[in-house]
PDB file of N, CA and C in Angstrom:
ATOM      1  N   UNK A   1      14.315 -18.019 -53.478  1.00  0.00           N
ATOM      2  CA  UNK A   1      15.106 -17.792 -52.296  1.00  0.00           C
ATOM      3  C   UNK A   1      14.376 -18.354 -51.089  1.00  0.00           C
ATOM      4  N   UNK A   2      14.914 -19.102 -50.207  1.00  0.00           N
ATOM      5  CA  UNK A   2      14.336 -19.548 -49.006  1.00  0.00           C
ATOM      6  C   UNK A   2      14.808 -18.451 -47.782  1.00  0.00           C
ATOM      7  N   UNK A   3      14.197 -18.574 -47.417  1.00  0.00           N
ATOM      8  CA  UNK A   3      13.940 -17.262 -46.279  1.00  0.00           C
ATOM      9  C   UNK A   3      14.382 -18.597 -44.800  1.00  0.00           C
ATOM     10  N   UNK A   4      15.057 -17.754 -44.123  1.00  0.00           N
ATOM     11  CA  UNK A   4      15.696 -18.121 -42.631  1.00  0.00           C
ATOM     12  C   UNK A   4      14.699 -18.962 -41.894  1.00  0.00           C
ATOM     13  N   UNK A   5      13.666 -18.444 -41.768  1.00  0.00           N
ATOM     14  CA  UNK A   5      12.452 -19.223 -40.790  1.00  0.00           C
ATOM     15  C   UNK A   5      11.860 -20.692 -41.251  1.00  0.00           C
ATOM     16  N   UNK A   6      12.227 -20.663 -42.827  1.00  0.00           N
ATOM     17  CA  UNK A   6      11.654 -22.288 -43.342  1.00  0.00           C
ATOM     18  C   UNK A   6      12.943 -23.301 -43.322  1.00  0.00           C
ATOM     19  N   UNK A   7      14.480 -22.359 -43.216  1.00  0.00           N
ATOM     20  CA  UNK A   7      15.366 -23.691 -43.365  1.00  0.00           C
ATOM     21  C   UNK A   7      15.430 -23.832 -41.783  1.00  0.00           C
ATOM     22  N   UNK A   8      15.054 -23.075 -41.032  1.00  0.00           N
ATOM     23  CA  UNK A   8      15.254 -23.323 -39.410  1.00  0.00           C
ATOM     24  C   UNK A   8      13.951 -24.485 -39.149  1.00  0.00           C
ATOM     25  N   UNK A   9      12.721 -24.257 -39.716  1.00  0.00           N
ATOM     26  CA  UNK A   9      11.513 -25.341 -39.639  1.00  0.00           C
ATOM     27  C   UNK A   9      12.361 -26.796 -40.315  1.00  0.00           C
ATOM     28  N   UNK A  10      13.082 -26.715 -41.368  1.00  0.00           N
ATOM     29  CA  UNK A  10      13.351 -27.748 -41.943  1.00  0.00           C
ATOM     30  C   UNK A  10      14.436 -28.522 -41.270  1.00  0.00           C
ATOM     31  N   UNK A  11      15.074 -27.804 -40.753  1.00  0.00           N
ATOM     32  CA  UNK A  11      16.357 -28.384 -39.775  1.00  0.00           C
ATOM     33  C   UNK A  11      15.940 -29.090 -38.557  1.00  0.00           C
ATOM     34  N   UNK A  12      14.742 -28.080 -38.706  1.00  0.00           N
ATOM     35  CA  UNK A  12      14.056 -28.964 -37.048  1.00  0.00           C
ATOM     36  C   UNK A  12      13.078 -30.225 -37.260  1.00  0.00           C
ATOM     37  N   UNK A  13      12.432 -30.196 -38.722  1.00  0.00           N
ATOM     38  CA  UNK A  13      12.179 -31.587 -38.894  1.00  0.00           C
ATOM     39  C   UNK A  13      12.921 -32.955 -39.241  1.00  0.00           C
ATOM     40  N   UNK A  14      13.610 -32.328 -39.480  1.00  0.00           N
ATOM     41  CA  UNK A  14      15.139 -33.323 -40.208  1.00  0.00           C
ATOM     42  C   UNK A  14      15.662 -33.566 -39.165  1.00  0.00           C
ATOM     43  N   UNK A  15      16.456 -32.821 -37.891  1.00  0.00           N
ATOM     44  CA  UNK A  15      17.203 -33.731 -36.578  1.00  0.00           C
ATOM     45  C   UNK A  15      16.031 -33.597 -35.702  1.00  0.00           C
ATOM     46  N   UNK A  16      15.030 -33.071 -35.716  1.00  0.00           N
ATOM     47  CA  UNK A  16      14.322 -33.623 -34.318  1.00  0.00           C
ATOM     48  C   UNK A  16      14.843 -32.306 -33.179  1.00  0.00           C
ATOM     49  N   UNK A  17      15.770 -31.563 -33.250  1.00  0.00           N
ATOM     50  CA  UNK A  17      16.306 -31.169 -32.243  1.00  0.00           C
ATOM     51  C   UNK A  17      15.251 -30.267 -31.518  1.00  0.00           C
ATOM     52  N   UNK A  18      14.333 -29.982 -31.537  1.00  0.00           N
ATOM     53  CA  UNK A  18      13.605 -29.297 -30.446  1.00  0.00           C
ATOM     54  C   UNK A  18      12.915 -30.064 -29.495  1.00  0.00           C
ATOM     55  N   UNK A  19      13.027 -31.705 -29.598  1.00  0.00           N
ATOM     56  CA  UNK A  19      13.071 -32.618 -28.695  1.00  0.00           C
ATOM     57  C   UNK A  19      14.175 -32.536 -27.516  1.00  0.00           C
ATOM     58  N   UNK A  20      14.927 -31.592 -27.516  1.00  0.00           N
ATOM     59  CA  UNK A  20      16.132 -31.984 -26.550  1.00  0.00           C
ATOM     60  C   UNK A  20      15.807 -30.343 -25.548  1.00  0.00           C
ATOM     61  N   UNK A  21      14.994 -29.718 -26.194  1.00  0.00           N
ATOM     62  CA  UNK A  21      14.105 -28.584 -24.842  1.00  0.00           C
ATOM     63  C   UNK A  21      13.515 -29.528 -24.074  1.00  0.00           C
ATOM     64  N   UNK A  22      13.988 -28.752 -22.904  1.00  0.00           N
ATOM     65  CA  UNK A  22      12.902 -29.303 -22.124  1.00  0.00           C
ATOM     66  C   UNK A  22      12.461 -28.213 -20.938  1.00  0.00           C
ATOM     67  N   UNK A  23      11.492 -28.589 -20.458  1.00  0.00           N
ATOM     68  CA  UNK A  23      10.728 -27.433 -19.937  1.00  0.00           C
ATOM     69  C   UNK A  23      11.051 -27.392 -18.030  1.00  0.00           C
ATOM     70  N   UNK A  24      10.846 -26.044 -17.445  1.00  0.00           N
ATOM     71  CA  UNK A  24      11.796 -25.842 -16.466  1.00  0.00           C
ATOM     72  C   UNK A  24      10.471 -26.328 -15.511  1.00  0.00           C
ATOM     73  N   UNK A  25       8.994 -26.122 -16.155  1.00  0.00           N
ATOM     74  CA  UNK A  25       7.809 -26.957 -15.147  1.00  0.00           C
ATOM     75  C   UNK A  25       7.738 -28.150 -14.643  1.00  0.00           C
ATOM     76  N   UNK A  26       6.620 -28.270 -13.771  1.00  0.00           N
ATOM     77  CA  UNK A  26       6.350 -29.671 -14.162  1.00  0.00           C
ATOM     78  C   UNK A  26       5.870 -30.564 -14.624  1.00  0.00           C
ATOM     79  N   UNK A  27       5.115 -29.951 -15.167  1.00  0.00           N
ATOM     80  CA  UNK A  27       4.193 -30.193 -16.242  1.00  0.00           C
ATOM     81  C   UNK A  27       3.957 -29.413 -17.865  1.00  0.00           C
ATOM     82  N   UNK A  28       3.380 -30.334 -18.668  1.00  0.00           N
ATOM     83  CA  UNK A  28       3.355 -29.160 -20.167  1.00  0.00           C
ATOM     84  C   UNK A  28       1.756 -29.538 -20.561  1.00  0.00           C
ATOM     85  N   UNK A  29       1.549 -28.514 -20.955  1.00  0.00           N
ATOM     86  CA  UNK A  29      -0.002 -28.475 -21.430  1.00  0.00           C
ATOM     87  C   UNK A  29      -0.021 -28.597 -22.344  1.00  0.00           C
ATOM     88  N   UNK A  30       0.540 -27.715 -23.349  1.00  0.00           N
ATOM     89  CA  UNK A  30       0.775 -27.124 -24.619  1.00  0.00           C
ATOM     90  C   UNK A  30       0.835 -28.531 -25.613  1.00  0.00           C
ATOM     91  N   UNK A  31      -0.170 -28.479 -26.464  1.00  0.00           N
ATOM     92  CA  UNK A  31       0.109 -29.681 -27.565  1.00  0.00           C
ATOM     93  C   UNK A  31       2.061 -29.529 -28.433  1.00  0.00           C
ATOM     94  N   UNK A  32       2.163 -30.304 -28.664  1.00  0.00           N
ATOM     95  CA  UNK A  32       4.005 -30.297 -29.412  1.00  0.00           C
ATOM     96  C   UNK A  32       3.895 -29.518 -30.033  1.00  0.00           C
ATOM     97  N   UNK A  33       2.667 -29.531 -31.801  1.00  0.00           N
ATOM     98  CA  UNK A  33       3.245 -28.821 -32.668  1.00  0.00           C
ATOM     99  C   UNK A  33       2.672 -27.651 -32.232  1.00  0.00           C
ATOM    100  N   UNK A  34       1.759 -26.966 -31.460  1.00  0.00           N
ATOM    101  CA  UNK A  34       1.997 -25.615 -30.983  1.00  0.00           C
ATOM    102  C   UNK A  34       3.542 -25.339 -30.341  1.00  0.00           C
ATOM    103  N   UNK A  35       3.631 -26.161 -29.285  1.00  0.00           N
ATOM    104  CA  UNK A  35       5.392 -25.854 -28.294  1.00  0.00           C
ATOM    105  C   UNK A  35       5.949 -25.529 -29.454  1.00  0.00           C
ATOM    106  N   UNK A  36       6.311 -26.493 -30.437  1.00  0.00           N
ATOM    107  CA  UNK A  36       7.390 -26.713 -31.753  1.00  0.00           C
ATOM    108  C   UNK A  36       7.151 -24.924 -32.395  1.00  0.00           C
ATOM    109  N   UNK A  37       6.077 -25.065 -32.945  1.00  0.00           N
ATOM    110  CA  UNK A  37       5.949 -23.733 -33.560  1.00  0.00           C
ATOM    111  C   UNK A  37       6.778 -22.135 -33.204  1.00  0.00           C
ATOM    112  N   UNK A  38       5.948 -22.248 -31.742  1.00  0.00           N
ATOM    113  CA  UNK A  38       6.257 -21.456 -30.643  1.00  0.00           C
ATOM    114  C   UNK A  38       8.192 -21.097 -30.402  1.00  0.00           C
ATOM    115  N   UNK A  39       8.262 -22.409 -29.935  1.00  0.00           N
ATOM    116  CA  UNK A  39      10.022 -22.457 -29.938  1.00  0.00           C
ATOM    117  C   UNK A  39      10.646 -22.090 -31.523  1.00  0.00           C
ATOM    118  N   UNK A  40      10.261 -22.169 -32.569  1.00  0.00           N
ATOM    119  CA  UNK A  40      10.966 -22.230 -33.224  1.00  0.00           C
ATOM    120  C   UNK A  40      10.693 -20.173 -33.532  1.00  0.00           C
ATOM    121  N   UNK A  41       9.951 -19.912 -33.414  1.00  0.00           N
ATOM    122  CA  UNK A  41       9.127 -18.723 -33.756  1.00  0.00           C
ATOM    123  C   UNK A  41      10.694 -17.527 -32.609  1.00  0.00           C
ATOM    124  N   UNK A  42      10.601 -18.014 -31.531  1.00  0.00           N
ATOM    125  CA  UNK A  42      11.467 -17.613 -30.260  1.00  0.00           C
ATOM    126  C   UNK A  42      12.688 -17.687 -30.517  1.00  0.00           C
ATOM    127  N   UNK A  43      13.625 -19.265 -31.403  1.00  0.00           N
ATOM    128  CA  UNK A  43      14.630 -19.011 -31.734  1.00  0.00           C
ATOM    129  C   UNK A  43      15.101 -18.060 -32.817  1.00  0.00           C
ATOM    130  N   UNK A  44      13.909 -17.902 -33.854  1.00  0.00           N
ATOM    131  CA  UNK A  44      14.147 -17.207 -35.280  1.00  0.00           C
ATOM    132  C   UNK A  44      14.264 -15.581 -34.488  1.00  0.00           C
ATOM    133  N   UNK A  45      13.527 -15.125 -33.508  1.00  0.00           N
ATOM    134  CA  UNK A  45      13.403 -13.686 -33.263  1.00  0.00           C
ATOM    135  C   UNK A  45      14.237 -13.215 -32.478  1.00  0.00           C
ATOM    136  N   UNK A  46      14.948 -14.384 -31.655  1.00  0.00           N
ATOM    137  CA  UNK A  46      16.187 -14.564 -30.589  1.00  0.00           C
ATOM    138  C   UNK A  46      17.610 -14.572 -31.109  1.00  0.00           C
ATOM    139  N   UNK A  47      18.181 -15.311 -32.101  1.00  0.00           N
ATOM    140  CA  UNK A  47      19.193 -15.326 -33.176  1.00  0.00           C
ATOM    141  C   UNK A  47      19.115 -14.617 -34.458  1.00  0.00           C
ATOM    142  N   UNK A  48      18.113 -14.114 -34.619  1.00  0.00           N
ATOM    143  CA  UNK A  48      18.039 -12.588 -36.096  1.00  0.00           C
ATOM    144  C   UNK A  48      17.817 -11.532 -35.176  1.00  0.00           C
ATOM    145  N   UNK A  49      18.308 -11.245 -33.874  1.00  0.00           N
ATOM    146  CA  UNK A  49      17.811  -9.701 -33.081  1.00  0.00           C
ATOM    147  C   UNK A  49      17.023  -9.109 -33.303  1.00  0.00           C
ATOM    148  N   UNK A  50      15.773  -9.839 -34.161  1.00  0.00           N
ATOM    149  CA  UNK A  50      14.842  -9.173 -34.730  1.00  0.00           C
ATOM    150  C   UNK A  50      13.646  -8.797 -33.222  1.00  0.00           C
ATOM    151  N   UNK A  51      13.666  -9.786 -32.120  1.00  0.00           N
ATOM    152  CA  UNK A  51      13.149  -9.670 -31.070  1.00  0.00           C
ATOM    153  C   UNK A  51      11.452  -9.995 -31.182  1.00  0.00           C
ATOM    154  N   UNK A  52      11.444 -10.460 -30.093  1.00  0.00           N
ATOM    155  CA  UNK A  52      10.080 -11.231 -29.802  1.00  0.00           C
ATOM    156  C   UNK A  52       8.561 -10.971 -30.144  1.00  0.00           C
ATOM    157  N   UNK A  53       8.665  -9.226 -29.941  1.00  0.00           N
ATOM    158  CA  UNK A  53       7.257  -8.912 -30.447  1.00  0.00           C
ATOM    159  C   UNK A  53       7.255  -8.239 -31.699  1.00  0.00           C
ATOM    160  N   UNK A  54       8.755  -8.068 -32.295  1.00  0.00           N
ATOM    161  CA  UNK A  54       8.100  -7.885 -33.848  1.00  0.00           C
ATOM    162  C   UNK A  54       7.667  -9.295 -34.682  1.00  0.00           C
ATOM    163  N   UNK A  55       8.319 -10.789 -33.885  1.00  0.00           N
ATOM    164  CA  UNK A  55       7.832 -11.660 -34.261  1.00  0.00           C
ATOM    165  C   UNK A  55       6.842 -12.272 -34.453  1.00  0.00           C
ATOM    166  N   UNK A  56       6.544 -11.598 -33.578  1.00  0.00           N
ATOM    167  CA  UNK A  56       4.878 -11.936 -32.439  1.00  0.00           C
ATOM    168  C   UNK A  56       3.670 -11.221 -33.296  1.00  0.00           C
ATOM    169  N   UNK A  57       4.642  -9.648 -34.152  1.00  0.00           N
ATOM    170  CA  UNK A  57       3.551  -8.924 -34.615  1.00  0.00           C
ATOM    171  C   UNK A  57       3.056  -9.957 -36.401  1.00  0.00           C
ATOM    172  N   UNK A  58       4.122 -10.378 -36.810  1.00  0.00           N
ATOM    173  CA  UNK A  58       4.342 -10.776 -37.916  1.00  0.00           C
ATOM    174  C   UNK A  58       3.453 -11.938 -37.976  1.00  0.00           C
ATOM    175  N   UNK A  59       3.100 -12.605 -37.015  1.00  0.00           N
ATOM    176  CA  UNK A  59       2.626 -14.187 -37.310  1.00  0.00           C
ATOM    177  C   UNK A  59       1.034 -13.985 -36.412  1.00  0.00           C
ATOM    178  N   UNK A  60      -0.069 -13.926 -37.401  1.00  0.00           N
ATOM    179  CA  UNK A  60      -1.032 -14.183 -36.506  1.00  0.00           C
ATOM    180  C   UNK A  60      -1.420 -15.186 -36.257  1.00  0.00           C
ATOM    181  N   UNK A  61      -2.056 -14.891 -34.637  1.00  0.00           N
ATOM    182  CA  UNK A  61      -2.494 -15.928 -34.152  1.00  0.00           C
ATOM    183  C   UNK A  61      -1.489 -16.410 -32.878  1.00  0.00           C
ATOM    184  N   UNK A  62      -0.642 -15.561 -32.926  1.00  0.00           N
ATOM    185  CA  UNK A  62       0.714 -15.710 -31.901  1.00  0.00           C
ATOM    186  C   UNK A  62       0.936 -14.411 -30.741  1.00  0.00           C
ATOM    187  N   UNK A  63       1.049 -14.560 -30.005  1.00  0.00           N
ATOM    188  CA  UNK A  63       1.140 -13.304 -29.161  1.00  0.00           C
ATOM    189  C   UNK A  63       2.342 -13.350 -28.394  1.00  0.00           C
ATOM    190  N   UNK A  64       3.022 -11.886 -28.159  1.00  0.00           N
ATOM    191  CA  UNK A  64       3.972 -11.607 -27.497  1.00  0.00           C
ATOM    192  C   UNK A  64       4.899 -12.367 -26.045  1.00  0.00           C
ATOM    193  N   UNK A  65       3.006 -12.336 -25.717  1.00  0.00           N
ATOM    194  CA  UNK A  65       2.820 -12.970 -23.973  1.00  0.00           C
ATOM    195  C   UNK A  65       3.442 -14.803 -24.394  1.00  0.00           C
ATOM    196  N   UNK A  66       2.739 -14.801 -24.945  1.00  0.00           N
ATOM    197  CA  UNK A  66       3.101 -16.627 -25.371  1.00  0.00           C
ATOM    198  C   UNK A  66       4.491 -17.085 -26.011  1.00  0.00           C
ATOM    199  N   UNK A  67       4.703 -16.302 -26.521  1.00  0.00           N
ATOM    200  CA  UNK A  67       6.305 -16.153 -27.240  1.00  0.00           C
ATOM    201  C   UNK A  67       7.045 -15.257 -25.771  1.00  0.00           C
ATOM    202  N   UNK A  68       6.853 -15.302 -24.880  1.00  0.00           N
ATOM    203  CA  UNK A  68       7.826 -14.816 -23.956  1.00  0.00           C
ATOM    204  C   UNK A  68       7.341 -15.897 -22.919  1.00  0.00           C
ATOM    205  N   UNK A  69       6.646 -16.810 -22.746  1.00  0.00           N
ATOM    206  CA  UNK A  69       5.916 -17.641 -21.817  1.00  0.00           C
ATOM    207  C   UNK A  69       7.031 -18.831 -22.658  1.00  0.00           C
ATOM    208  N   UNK A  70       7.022 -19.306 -23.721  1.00  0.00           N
ATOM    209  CA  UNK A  70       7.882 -20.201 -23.947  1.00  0.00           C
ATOM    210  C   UNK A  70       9.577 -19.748 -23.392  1.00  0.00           C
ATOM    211  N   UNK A  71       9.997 -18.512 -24.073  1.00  0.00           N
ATOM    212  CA  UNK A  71      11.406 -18.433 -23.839  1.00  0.00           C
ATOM    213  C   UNK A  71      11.163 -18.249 -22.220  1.00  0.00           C
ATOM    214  N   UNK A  72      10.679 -18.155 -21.350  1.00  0.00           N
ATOM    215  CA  UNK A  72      11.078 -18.265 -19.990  1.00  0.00           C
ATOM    216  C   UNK A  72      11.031 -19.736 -19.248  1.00  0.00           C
ATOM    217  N   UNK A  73       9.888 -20.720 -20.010  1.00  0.00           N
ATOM    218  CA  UNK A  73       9.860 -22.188 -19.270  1.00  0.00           C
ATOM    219  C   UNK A  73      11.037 -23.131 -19.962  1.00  0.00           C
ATOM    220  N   UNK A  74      11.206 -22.522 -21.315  1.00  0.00           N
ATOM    221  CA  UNK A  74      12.539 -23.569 -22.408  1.00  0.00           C
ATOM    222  C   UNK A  74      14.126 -22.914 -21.909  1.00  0.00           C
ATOM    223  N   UNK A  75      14.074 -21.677 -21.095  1.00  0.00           N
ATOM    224  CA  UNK A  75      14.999 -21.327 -20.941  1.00  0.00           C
ATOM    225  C   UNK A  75      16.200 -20.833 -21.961  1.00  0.00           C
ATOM    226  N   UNK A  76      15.736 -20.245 -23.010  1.00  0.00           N
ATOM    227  CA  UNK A  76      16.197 -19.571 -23.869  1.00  0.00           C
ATOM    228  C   UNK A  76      16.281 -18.507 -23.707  1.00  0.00           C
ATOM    229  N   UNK A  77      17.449 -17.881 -23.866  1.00  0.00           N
ATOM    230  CA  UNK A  77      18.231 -16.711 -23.594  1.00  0.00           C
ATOM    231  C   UNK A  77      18.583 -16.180 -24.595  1.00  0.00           C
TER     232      UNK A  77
END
């Protein structure tokens, strides 16, 4: 069984589409495949109502603050 979070990684390597975020700064620090990670981590916890910091709790190495630092500069709602 494939689990939600690897066909959402796979969708996003296949169209590219997290190329079409773009950030509300003016600048980005953040290397891609961290952003990539990050965003994709934000959409999976954002569209399963599972919410940000049980996502945040699930994946180490990821924190709440940073997974709410992306959905506020990508503008994800």
């Amino acid at each position: 069984m494939t689990g939600l979070l690897d066909a959402l990684k796979e969708t996003a390597l296949d169209t590219g589409f997290l190329d079409a975020f773009e950030t509300s700064a003016t600048r980005e620090a953040l290397p891609a495949d961290i952003r990539d990670q990050r965003l994709l981590l934000c959409l999976y916890g954002l569209g399963t109502n599972a919410g940000l910091k049980r996502v945040a709790a699930g994946v180490p190495g990821t924190s709440y603050d940073e997974l709410l630092h992306i959905r506020r500069r990508y503008c994800l709602t």
